[in-house]
PDB file of N, CA and C in Angstrom:
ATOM      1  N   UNK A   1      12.612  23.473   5.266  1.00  0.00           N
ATOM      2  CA  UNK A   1      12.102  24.099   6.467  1.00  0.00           C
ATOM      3  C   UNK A   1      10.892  23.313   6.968  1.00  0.00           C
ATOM      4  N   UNK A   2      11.266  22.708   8.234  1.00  0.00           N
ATOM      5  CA  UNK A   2       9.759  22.279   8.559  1.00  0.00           C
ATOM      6  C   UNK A   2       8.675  23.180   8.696  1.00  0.00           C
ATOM      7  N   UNK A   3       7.590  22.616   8.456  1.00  0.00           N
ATOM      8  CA  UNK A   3       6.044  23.276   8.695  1.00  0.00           C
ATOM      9  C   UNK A   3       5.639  23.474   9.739  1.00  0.00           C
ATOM     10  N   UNK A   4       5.045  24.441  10.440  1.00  0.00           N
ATOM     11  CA  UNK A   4       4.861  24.399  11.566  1.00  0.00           C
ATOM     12  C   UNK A   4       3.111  24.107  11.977  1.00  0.00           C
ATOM     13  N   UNK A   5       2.626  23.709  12.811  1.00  0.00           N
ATOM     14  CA  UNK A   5       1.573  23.005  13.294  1.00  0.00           C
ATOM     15  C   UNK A   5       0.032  23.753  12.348  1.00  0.00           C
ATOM     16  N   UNK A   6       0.700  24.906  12.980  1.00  0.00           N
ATOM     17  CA  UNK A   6      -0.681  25.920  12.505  1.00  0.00           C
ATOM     18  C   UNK A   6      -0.544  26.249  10.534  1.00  0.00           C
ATOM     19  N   UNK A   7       0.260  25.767  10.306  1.00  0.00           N
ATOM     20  CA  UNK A   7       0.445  26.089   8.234  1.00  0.00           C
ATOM     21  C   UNK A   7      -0.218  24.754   8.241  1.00  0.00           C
ATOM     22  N   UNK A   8       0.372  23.517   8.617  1.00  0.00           N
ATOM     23  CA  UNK A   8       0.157  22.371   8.190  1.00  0.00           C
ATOM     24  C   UNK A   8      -1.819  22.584   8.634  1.00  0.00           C
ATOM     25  N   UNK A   9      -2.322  22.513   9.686  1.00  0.00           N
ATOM     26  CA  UNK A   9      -3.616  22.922   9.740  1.00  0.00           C
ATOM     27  C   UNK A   9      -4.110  23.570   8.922  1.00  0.00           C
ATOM     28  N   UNK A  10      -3.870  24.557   8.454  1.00  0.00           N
ATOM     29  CA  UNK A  10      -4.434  25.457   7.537  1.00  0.00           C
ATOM     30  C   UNK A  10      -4.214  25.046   5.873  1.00  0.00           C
ATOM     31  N   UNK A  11      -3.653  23.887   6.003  1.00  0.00           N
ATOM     32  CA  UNK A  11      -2.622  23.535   4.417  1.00  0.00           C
ATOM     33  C   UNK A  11      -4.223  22.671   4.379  1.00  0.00           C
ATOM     34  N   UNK A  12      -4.499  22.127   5.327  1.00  0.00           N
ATOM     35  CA  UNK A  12      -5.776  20.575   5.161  1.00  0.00           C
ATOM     36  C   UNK A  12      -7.141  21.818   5.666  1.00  0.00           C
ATOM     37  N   UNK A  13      -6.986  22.058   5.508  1.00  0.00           N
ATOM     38  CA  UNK A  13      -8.511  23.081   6.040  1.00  0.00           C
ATOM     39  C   UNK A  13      -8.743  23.712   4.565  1.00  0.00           C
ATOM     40  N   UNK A  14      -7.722  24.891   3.797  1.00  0.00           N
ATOM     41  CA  UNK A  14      -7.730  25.199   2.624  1.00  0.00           C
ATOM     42  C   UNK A  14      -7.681  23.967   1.597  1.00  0.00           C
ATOM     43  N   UNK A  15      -7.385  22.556   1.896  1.00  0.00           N
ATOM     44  CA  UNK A  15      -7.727  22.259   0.793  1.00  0.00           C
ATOM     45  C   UNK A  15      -8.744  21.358   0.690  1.00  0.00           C
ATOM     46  N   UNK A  16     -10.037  21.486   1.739  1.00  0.00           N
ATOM     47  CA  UNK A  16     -11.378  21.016   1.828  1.00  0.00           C
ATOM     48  C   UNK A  16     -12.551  21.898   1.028  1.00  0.00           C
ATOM     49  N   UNK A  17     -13.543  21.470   0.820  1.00  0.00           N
ATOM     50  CA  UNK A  17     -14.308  22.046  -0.129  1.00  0.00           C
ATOM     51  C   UNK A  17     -15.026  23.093   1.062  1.00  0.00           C
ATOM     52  N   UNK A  18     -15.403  24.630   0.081  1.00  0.00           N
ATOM     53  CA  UNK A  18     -15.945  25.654   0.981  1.00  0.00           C
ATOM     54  C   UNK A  18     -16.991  25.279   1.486  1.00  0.00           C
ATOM     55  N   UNK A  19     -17.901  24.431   1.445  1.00  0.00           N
ATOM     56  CA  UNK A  19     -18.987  24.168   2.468  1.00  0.00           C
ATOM     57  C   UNK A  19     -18.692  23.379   2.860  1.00  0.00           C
ATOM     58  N   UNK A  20     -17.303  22.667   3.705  1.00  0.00           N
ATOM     59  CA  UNK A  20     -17.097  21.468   4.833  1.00  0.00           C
ATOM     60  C   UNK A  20     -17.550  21.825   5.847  1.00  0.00           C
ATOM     61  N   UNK A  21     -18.331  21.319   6.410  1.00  0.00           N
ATOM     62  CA  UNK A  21     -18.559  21.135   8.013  1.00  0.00           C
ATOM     63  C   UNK A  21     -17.323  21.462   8.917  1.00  0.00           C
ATOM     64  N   UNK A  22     -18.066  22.207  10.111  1.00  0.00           N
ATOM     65  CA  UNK A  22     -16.857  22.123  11.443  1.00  0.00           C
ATOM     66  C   UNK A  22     -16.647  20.285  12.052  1.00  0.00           C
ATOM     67  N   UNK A  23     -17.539  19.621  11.745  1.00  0.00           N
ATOM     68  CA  UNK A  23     -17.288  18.260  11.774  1.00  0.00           C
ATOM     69  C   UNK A  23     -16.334  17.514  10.973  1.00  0.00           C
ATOM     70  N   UNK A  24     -16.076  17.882   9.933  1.00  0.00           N
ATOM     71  CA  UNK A  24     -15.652  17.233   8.933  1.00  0.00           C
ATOM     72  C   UNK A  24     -14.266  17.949   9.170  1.00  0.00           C
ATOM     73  N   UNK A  25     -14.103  19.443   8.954  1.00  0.00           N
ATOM     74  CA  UNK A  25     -12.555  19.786   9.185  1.00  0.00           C
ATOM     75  C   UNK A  25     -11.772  19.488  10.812  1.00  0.00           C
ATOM     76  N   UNK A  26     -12.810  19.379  11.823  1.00  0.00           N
ATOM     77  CA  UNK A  26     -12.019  18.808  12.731  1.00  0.00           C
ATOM     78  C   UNK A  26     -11.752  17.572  12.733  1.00  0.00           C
ATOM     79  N   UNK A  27     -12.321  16.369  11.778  1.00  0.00           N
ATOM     80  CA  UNK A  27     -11.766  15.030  11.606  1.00  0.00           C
ATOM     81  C   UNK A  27     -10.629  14.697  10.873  1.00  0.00           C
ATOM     82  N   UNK A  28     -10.398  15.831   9.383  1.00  0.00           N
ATOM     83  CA  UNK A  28      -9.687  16.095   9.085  1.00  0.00           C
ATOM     84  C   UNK A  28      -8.275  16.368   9.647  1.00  0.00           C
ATOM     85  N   UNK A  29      -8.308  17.637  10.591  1.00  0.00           N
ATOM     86  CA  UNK A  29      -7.519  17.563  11.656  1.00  0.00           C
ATOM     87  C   UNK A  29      -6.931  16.113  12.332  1.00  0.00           C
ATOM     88  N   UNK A  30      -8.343  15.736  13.002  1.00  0.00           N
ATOM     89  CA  UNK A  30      -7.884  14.312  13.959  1.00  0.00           C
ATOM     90  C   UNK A  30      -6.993  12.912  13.218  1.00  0.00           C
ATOM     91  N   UNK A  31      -7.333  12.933  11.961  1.00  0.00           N
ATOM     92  CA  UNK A  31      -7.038  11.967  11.273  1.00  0.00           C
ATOM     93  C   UNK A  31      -5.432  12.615  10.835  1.00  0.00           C
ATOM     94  N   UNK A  32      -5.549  13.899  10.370  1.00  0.00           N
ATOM     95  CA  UNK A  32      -4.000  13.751  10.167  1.00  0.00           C
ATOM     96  C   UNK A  32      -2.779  13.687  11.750  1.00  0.00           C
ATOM     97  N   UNK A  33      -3.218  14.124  12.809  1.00  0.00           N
ATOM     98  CA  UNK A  33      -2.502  14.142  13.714  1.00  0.00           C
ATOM     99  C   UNK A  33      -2.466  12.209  14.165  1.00  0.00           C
ATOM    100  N   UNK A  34      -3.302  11.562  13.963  1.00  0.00           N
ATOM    101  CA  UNK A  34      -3.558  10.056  13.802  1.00  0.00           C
ATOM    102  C   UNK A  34      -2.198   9.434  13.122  1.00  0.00           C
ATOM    103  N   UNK A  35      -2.216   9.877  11.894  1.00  0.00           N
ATOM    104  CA  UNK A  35      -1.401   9.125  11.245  1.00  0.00           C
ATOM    105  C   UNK A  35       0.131   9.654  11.126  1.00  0.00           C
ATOM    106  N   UNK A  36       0.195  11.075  11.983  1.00  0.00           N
ATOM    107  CA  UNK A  36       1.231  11.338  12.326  1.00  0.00           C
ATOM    108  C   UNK A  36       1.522  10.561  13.355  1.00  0.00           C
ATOM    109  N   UNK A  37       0.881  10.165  14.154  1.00  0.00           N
ATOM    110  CA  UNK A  37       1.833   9.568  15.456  1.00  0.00           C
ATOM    111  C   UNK A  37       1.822   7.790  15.055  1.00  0.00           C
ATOM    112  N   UNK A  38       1.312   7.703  14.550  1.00  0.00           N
ATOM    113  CA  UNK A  38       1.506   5.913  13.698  1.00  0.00           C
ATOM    114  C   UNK A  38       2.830   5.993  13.291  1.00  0.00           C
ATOM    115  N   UNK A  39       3.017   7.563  12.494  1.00  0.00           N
ATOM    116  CA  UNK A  39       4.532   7.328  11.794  1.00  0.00           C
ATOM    117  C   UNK A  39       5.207   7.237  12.650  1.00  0.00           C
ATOM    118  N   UNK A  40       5.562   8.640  14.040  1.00  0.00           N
ATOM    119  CA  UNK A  40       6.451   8.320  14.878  1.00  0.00           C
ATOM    120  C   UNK A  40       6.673   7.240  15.077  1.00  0.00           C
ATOM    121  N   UNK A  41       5.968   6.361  15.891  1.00  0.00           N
ATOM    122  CA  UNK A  41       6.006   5.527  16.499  1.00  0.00           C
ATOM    123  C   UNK A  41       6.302   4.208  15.458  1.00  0.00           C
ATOM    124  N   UNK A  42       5.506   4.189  14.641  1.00  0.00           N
ATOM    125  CA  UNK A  42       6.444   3.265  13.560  1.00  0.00           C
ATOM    126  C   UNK A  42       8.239   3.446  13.400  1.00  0.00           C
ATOM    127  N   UNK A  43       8.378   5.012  13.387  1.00  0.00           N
ATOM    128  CA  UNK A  43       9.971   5.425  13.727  1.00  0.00           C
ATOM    129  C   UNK A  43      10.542   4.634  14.439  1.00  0.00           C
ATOM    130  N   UNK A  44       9.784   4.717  15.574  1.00  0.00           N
ATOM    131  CA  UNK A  44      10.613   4.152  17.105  1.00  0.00           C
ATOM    132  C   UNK A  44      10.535   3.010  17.591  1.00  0.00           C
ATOM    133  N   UNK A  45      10.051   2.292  16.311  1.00  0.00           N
ATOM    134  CA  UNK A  45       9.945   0.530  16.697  1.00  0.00           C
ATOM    135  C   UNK A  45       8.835   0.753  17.798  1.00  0.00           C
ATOM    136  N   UNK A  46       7.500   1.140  17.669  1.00  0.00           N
ATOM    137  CA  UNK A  46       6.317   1.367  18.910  1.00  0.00           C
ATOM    138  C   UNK A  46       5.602   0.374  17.996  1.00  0.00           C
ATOM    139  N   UNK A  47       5.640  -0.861  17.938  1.00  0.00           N
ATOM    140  CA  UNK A  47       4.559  -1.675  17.334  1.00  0.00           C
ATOM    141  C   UNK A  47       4.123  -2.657  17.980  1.00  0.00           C
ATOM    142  N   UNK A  48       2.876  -2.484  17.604  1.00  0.00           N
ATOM    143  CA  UNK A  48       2.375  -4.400  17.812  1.00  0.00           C
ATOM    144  C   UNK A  48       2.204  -5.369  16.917  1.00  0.00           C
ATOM    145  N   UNK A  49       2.159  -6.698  17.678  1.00  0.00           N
ATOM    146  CA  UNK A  49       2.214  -7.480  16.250  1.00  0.00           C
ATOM    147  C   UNK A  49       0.989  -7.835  15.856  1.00  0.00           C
ATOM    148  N   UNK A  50       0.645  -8.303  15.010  1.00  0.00           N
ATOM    149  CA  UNK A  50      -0.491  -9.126  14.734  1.00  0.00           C
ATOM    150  C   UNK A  50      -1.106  -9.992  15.750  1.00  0.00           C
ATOM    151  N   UNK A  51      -0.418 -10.924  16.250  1.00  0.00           N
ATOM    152  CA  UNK A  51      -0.939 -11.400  17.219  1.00  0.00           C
ATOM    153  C   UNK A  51      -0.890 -11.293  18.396  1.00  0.00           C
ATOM    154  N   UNK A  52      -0.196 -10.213  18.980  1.00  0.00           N
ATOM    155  CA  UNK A  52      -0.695  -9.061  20.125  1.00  0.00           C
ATOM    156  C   UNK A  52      -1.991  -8.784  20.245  1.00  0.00           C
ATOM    157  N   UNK A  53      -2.410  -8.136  19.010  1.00  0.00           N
ATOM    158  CA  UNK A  53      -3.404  -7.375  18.825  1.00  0.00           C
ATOM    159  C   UNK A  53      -4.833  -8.595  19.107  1.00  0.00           C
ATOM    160  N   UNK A  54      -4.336 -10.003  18.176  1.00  0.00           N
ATOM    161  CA  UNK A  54      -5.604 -10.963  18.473  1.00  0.00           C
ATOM    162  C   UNK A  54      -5.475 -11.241  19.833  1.00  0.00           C
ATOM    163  N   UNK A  55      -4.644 -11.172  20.744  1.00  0.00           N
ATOM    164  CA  UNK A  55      -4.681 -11.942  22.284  1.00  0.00           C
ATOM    165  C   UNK A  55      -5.861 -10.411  22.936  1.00  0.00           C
ATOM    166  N   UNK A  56      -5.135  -9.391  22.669  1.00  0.00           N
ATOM    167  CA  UNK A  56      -5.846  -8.493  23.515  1.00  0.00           C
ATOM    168  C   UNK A  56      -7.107  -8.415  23.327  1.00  0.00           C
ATOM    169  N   UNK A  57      -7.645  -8.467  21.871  1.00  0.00           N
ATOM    170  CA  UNK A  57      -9.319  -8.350  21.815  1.00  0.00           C
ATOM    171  C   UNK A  57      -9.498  -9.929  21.932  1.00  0.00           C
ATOM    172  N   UNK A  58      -8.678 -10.593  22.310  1.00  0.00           N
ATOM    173  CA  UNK A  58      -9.682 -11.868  22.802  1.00  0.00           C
ATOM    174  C   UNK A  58     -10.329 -11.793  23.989  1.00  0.00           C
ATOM    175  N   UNK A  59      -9.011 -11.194  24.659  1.00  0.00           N
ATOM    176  CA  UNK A  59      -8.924 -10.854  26.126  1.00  0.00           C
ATOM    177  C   UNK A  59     -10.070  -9.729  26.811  1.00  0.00           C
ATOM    178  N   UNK A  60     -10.642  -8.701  26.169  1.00  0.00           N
ATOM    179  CA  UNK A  60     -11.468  -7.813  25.993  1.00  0.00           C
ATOM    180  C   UNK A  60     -12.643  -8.552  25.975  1.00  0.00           C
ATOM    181  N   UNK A  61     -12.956  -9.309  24.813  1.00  0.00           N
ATOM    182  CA  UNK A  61     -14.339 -10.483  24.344  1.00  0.00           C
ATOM    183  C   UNK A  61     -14.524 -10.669  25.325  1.00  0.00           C
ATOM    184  N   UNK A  62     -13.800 -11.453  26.305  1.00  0.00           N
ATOM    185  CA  UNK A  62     -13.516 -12.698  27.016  1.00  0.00           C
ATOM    186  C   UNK A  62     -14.514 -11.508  28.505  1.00  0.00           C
ATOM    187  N   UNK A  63     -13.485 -10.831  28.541  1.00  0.00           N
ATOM    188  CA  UNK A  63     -13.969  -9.396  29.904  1.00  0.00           C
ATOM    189  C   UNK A  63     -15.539  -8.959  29.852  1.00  0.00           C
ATOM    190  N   UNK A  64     -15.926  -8.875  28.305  1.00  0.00           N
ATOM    191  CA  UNK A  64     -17.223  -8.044  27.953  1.00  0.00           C
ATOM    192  C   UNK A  64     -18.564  -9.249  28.099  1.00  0.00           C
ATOM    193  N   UNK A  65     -18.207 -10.480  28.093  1.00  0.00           N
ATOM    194  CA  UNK A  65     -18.842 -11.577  28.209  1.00  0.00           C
ATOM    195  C   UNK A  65     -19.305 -12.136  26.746  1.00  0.00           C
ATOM    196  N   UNK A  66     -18.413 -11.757  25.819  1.00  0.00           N
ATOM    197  CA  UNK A  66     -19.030 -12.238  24.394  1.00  0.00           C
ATOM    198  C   UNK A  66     -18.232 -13.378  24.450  1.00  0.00           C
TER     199      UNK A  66
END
C-alpha cells in the first residue's frame, strides 16, 4: 500500500529527536521531498550530464562577472 503524503511526513517528524526545531523538521521535510523528485526524474531519464552542468555555471561566472 502506498504511503500517503501526510504518514510519510509524520513517519520523518516522529522519528526526529523531541526537541527538533520547527527549522530543522521543516528541512527535514524539504530534503525528503528533494530527493524524491531526483528519483522521479532520475525515473524519467530528467538528467544532466556532467558537463552540462560545467557549461552552465561557466556560463553564470561568465554573466556574474567572475
Amino acid at each position: 500500500m502506498a504511503r500517503t503524503t501526510k504518514r510519510t511526513a509524520l513517519t520523518i517528524i516522529e522519528g526526529m529527536p523531541d526537541d527538533a526545531s520547527l527549522e530543522q523538521i521543516m528541512y527535514g521535510l524539504f530534503f525528503r521531498q528533494r530527493v524524491e523528485r531526483g528519483l522521479r526524474e532520475l525515473e524519467h531519464d530528467k538528467i544532466v550530464s556532467h558537463e552540462e552542468v560545467r557549461r552552465s555555471v561557466a556560463r553564470w561566472l561568465r554573466s556574474s562577472g567572475r
